[in-house]
Protein backbone atom coordinates (compact mmCIF):
# COMPACT_ATOMS: atom_id res chain seq x y z
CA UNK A 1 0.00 0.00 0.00
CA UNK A 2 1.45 3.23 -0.72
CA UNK A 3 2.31 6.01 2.03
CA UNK A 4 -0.38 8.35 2.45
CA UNK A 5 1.47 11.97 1.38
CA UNK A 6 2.08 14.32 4.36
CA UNK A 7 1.11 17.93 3.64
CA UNK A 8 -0.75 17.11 0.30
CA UNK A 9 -2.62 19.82 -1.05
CA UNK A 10 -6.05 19.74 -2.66
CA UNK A 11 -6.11 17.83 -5.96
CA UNK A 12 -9.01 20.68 -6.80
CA UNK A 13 -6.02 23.44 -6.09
CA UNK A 14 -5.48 25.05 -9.36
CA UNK A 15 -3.41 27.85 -8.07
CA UNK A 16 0.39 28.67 -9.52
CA UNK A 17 2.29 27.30 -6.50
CA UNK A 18 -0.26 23.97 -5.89
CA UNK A 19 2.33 21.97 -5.62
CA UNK A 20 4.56 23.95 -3.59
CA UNK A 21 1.91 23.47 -0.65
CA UNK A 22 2.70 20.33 -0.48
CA UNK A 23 5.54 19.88 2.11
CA UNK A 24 7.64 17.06 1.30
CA UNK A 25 7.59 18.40 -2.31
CA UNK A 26 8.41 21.68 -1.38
CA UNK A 27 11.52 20.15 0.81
CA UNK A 28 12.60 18.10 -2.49
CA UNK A 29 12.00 21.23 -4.53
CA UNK A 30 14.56 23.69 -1.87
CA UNK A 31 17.03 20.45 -2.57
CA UNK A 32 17.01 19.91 -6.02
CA UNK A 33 17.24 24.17 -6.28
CA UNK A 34 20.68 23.99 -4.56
CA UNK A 35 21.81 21.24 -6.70
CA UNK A 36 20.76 23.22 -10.06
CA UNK A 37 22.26 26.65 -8.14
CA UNK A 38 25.72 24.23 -8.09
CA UNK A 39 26.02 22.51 -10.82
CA UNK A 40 25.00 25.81 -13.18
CA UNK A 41 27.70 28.02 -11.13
CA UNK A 42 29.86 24.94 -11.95
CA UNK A 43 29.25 25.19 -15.98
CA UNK A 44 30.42 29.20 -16.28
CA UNK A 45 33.36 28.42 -13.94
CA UNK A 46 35.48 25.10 -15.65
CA UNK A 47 33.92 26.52 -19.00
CA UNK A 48 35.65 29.69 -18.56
CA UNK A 49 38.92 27.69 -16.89
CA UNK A 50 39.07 25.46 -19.36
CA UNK A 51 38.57 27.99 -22.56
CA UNK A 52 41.41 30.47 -20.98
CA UNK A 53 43.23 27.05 -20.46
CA UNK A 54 43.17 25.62 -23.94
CA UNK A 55 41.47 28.19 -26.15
CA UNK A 56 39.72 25.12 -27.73
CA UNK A 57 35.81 24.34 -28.42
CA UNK A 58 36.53 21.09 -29.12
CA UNK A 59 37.70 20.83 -25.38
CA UNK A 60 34.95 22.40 -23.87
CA UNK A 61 32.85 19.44 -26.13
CA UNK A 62 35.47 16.61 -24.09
CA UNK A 63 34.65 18.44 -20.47
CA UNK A 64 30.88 18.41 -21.51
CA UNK A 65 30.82 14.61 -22.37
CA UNK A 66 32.77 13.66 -19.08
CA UNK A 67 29.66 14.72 -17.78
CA UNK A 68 27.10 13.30 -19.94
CA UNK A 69 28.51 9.97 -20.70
CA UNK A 70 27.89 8.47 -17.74
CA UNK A 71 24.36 9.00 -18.15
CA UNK A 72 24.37 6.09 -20.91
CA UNK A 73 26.36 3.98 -18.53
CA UNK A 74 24.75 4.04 -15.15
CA UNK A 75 21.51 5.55 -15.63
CA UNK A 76 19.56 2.28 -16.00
CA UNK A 77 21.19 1.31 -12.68
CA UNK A 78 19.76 4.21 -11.10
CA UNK A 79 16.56 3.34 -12.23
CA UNK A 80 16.43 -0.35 -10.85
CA UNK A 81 17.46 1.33 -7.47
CA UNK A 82 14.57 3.87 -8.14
CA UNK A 83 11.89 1.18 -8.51
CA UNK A 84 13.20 -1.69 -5.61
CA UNK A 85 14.61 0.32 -2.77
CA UNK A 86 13.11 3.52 -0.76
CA UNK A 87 14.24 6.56 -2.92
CA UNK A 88 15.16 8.84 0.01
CA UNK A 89 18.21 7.70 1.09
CA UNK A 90 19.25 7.22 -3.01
CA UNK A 91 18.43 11.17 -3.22
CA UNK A 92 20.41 12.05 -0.03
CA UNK A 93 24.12 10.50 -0.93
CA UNK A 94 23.62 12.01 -4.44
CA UNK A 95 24.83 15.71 -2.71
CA UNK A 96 26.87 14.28 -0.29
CA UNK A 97 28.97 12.48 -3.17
CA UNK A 98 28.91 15.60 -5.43
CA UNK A 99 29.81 17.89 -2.23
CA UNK A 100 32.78 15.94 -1.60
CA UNK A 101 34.22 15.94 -5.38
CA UNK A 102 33.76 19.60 -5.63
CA UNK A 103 35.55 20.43 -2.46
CA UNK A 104 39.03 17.93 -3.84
CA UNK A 105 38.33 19.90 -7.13
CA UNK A 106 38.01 23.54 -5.23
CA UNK A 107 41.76 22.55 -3.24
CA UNK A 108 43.51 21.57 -6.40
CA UNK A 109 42.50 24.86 -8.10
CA UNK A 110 43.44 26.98 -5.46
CA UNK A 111 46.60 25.38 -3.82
CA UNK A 112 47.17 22.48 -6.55
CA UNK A 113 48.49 22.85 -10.17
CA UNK A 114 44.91 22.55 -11.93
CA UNK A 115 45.08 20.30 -15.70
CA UNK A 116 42.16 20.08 -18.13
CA UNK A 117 41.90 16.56 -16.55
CA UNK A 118 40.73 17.49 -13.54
CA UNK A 119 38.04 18.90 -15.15
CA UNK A 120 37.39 15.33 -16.66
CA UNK A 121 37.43 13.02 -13.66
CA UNK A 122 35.28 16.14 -11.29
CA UNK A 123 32.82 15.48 -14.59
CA UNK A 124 32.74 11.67 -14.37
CA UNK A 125 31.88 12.13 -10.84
CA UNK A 126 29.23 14.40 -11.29
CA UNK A 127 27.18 12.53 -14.19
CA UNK A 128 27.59 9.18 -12.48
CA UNK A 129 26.26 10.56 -9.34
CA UNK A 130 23.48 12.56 -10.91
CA UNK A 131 22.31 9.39 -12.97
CA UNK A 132 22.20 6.90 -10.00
CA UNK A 133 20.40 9.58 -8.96
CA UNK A 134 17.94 11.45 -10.95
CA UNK A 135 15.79 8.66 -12.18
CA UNK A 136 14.26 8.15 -7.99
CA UNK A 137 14.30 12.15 -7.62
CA UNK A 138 11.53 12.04 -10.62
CA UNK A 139 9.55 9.30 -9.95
CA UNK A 140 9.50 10.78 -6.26
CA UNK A 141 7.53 13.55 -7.48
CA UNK A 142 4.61 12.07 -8.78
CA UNK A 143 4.20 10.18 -5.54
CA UNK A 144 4.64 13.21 -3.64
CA UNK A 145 2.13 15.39 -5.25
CA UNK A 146 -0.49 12.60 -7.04
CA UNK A 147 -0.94 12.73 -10.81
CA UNK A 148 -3.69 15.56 -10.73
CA UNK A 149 -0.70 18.15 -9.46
CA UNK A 150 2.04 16.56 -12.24
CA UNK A 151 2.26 19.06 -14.32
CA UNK A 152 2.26 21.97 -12.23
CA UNK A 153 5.56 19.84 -9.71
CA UNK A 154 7.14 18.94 -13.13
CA UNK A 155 7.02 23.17 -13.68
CA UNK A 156 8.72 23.86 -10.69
CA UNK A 157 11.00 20.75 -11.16
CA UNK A 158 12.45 22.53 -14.10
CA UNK A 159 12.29 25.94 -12.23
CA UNK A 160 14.28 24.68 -10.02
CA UNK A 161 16.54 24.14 -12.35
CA UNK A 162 16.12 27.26 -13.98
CA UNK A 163 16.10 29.73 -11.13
CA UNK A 164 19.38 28.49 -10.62
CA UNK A 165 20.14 30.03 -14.11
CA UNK A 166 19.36 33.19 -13.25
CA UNK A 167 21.72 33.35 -10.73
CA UNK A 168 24.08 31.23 -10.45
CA UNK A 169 26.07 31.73 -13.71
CA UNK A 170 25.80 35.69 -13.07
CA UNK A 171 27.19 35.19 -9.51
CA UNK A 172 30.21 32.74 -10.72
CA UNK A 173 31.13 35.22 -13.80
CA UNK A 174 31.24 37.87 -11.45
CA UNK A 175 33.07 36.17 -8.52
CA UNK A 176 35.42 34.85 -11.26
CA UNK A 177 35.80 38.40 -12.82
CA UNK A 178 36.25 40.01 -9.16
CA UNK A 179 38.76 38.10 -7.89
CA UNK A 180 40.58 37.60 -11.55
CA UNK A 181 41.20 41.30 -10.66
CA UNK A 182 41.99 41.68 -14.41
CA UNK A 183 44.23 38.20 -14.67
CA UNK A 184 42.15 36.23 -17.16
CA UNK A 185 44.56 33.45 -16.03
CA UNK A 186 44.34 33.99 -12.27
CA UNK A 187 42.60 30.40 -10.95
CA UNK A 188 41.83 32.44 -7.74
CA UNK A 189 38.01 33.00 -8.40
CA UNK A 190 36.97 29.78 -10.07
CA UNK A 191 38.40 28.25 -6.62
CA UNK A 192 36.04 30.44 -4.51
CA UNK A 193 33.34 29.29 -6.93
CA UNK A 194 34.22 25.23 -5.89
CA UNK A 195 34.15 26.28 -2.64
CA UNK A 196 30.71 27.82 -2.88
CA UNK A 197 29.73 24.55 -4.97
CA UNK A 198 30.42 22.05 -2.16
CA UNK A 199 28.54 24.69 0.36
CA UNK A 200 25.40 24.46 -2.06
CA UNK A 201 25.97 20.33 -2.78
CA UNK A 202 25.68 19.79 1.62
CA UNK A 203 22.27 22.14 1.92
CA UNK A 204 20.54 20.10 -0.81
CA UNK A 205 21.23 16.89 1.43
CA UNK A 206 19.94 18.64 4.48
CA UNK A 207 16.87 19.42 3.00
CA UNK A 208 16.27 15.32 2.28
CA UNK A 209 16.16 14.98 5.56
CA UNK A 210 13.46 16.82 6.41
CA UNK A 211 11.04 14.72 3.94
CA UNK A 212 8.99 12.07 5.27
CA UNK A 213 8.04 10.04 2.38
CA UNK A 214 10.11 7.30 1.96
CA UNK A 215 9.90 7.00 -1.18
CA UNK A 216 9.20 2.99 -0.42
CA UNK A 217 8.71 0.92 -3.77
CA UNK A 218 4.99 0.18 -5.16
CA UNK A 219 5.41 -3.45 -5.42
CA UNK A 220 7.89 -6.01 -4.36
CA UNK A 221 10.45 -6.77 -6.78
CA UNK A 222 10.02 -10.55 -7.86
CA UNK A 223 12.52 -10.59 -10.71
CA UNK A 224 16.51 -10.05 -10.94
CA UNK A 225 17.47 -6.77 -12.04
CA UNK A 226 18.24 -7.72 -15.51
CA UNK A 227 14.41 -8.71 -15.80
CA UNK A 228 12.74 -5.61 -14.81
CA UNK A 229 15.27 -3.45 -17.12
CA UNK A 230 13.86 -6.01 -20.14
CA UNK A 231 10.67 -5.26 -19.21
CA UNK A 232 10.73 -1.52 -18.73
CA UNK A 233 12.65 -1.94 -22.24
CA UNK A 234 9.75 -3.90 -23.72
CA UNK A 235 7.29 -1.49 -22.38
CA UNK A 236 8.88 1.88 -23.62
CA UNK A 237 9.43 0.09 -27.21
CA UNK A 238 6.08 -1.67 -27.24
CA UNK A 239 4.18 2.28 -26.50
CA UNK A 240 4.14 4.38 -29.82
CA UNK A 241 3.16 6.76 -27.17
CA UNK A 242 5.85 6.71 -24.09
CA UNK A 243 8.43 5.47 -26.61
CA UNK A 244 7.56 8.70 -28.95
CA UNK A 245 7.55 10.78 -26.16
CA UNK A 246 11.19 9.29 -25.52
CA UNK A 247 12.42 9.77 -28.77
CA UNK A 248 11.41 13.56 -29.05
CA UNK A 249 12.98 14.17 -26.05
CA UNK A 250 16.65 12.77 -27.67
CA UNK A 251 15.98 15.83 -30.28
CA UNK A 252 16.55 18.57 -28.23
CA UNK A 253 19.67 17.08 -26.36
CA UNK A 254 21.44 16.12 -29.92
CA UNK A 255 20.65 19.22 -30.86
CA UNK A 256 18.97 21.64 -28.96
CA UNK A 257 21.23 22.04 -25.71
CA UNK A 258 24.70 22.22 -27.91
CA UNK A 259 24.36 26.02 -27.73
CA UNK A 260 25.36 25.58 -23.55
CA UNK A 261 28.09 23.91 -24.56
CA UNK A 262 29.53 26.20 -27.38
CA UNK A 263 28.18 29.31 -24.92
CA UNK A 264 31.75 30.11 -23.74
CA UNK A 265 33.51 30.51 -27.26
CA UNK A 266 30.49 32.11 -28.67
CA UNK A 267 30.89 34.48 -25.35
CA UNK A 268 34.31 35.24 -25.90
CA UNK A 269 35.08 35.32 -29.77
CA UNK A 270 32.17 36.22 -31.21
CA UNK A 271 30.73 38.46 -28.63
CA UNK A 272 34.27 39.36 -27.48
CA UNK A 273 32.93 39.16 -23.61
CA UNK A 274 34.42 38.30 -20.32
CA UNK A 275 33.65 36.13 -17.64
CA UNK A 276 30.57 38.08 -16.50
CA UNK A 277 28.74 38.23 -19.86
CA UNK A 278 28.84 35.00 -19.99
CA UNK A 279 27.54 34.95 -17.23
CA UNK A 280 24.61 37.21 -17.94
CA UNK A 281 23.61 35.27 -21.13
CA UNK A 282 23.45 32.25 -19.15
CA UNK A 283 21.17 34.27 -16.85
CA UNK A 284 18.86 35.71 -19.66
CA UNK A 285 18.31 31.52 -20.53
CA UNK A 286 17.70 31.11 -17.19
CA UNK A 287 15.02 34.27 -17.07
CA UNK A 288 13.41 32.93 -20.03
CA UNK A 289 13.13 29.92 -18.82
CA UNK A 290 11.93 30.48 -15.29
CA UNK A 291 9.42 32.41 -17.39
CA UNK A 292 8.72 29.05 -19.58
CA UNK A 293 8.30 27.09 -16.21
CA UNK A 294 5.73 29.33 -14.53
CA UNK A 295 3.29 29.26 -18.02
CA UNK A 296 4.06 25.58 -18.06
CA UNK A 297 2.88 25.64 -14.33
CA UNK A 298 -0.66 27.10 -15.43
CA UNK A 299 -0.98 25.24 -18.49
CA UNK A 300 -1.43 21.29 -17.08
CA UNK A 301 -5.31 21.34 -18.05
CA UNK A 302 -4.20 22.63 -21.82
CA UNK A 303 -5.48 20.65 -24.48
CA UNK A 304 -3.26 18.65 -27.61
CA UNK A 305 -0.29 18.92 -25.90
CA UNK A 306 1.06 16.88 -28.52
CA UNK A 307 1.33 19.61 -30.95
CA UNK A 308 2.40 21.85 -28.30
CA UNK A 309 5.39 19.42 -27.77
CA UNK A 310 5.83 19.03 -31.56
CA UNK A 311 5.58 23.17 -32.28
CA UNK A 312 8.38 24.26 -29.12
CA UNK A 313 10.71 21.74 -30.65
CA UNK A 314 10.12 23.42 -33.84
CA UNK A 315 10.41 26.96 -32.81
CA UNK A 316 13.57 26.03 -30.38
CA UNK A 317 15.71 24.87 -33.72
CA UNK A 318 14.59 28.20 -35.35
CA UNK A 319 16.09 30.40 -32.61
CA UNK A 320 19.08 28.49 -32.02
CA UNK A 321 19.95 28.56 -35.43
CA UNK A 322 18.55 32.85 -35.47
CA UNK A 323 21.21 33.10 -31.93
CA UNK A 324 23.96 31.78 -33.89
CA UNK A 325 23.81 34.59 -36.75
CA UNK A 326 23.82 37.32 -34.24
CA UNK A 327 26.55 39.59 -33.33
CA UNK A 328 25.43 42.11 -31.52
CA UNK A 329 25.11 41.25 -27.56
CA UNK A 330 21.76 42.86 -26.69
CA UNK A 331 20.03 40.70 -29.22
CA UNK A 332 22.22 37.39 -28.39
CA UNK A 333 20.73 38.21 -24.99
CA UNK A 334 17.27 38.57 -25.78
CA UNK A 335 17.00 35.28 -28.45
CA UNK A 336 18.98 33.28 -25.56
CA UNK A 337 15.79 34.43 -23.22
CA UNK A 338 13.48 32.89 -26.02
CA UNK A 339 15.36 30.12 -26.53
CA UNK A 340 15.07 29.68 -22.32
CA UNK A 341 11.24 30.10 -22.39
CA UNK A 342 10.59 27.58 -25.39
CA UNK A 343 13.30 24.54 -23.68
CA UNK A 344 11.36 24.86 -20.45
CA UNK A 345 7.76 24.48 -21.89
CA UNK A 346 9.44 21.83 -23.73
CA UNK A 347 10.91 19.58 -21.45
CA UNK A 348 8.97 19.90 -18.61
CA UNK A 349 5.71 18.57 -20.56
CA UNK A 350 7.41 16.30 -21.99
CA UNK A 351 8.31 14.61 -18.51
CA UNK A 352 4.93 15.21 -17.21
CA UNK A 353 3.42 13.33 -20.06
CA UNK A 354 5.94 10.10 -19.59
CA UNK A 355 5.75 10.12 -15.79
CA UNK A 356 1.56 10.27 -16.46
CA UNK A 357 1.32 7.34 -18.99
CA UNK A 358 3.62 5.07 -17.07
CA UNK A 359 2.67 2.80 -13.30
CA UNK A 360 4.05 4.09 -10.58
CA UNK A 361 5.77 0.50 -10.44
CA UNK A 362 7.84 1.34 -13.36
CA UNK A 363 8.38 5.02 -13.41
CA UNK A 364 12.24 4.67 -11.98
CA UNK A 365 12.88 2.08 -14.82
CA UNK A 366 11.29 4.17 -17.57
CA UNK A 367 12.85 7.44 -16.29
CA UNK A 368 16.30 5.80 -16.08
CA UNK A 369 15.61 4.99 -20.20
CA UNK A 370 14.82 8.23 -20.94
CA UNK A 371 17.52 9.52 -18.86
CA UNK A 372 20.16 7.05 -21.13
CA UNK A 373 18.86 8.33 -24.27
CA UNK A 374 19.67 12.10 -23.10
CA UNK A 375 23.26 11.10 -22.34
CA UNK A 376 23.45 10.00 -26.68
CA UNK A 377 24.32 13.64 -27.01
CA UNK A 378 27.65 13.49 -27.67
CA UNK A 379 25.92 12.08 -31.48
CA UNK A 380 25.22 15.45 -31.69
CA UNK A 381 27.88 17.44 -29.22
CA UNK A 382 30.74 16.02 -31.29
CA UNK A 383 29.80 16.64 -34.99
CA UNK A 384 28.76 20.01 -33.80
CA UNK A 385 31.51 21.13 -31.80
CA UNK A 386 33.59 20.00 -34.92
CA UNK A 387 31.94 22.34 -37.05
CA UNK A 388 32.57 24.61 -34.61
CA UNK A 389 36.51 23.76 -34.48
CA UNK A 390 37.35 23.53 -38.30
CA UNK A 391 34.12 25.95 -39.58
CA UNK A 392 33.03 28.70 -37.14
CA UNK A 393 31.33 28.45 -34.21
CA UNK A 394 28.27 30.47 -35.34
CA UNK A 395 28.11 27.47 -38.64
CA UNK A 396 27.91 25.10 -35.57
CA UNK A 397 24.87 26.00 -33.79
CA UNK A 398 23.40 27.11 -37.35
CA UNK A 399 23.32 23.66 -38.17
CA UNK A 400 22.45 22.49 -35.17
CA UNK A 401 19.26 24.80 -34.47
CA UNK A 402 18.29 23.58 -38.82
CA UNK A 403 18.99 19.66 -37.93
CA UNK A 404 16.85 19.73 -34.31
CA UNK A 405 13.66 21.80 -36.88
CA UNK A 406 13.81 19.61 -39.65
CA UNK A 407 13.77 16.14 -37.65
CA UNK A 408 11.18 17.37 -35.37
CA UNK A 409 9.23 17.81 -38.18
CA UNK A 410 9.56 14.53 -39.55
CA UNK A 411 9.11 11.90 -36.66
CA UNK A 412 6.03 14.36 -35.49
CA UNK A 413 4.49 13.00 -39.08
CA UNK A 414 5.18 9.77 -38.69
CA UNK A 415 4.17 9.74 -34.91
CA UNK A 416 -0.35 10.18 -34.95
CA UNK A 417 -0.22 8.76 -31.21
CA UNK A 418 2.20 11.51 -29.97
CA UNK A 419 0.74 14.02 -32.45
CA UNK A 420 -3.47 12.98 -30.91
CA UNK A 421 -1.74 13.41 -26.95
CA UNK A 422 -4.81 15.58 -25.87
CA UNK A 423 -4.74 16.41 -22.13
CA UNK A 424 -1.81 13.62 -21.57
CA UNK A 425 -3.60 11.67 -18.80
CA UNK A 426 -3.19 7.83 -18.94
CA UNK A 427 -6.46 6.28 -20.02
CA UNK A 428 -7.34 8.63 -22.26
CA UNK A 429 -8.31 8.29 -25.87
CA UNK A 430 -5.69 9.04 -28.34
């Protein structure tokens, strides 16, 4: 039997913050807001250390895949973990682990003789932690809030995340640029920054102990491990629906996100910026996408969300390709916003709609999947960061923005089931 949910609020609530009365949620949500707060401050810091470094894209592409291919390898572990153990304790050493790494990686910058390695291993850490982790911090939310709140959690899940952007990049560019003191190859700041990291990384595992939902599994596992990946496997590939969902969410990672990747060069040679506009473009994302989060939050009664999915894919291709003709930093700014507001809408229904077609049973499993197929991005980090190395950087994210609005455009026509998703619930007719 599940665990009734302490705090919950009124399934009839329809307010902007429904979720948030809930208090375990809102617990999770302070947690997983320090996380995002770190691991975005993180991103401007060895982005900027590693570009002064090596004055190479193509490196920047190497630190971001240290970070993302674990995701591919260990993900699908953290989603057996989600679905036969209680997830509470799997969401507490998550912070704990990351807390520690960034505190080694804080005391080599600052009294060590930092490498572009370092950068690697701190990365490994990070993704393998994050994706023994991630797949129980999502399915805890739906049994936190119940399925009528979904959407509206799944809004602040990615606000959570994007809060962070607003100011956590502006507050590492601007520590870095502070206590740089002019020395763009002064180590001094990004230190602080680590520092500040592992602060953040030990409040978000606080805050997990303060929830009282266990987080105790649905059913009782009767198969080996192997046997409930196959079936959450069989599942997502038997569903034109979940298994669509899946696959559009692979688009944007490919090809959508490459632009956070590139962000620093484009920052610094086309833009000719420092530390702290980089720092402020990563906040205008952020603004536009704490923006995209809060309309997302009022929008979980919305009808055919399945060409709202389809048409923010679309439109997110179009400015990423529109961000990488610009030259002028006021503009750059303002399309970055856009490009903020369309991701969130984006990804956050798409999430809802998985989580809400799936059993509670399975969620960890099929969250773990969908979590693997997000860390394929080096298929598209690579061959765009190469364009970027031997072309130009703005001919990278060109491309990329034209490749993520073309393929949307052809699996949503081959995809009816995804393209019919009316209100997203699981039962309904599609």
């Amino acid at each position: 039997m599940n665990e009734l949910i302490p705090g919950l609020a009124s399934i009839e609530d329809k307010s902007t913050f429904a979720s948030l009365k809930v208090d375990d949620y809102r617990y999770l949500w302070i947690g997983m807001l320090t996380s995002a707060f770190a691991l975005n401050m993180q991103l401007v810091a060895q982005g900027w250390l590693v570009y002064e470094m090596t004055s190479s894209a193509m490196n920047l592409t190497w630190v971001t895949l240290a970070f993302m291919v674990p995701q591919v390898v260990f993900s699908l572990i953290g989603g057996v973990l989600a679905d036969r153990f209680p997830k509470k304790p799997v969401i507490g050493f998550a912070p704990i682990l990351n807390g520690i790494a960034t505190l080694v990686m804080a005391l080599i910058i600052m009294f060590g003789d930092v490498n572009f390695w370092d950068f690697i291993w701190v990365g490994v850490i990070n993704g393998t932690v994050l994706a023994l982790s991630i797949p129980a911090r999502t399915a805890f939310i739906p049994e936190i809030v119940g399925d009528q709140l979904m959407f509206n959690a799944m809004a602040f899940n990615t606000a959570s995340w994007n809060l962070s952007r607003i100011l956590g990049p502006a507050l590492a560019g601007f520590m870095i640029a502070i206590f740089a003191d002019g020395d763009t190859s002064s180590t001094y700041g990004v230190g602080l920054v680590y520092f500040v990291l592992s602060g953040l990384y030990l409040v978000s595992a606080v805050t997990v102990l303060l929830i009282k939902h266990s987080g105790k599994p649905s059913h009782q596992a009767i198969g080996s491990p192997s046997q409930e990946l196959k079936e959450g496997f069989t599942y997502v590939i038997g569903s034109p629906v979940v298994g669509g969902l899946i696959l559009l969410s692979i688009l944007p990672f490919l090809f959508g996100l490459t632009i956070n990747t590139l962000l620093p060069a484009f920052s610094t040679d086309i833009l000719k910026g420092g530390p702290d506009d980089l720092g402020l473009l990563m906040t205008g994302m952020g603004l536009g996408a704490i923006l995209g989060s809060l309309a997302l939050a009022k929008m979980g009664n919305v009808s055919r969300k399945g060409y709202w999915l389809l048409g923010t894919s679309v439109i997110w291709g179009i400015l990423v390709s529109g961000f990488g003709l610009t030259t002028n930093f006021t503009l750059a700014t303002l399309i970055i916003g856009l490009i903020g507001f369309i991701s969130a809408v984006n990804m956050s229904m798409n999430r809802s709609l998985v989580q809400l077609q799936v059993e509670q049973r399975m969620r960890g499993r099929i969250m773990s999947i969908d979590m693997m197929s997000h860390g394929l991005m080096p298929l598209g980090v690579l061959p765009i960061g190469y364009i970027a190395e031997t072309v130009s950087i703005p001919a990278g994210l060109v491309v990329s923005g034209l490749i993520l609005c073309i393929s949307t455009i052809a699996l949503g026509a081959v995809m009816p089931k995804v393209r019919a998703i009316n209100v997203g619930y699981q039962g309904e007719t599609i």
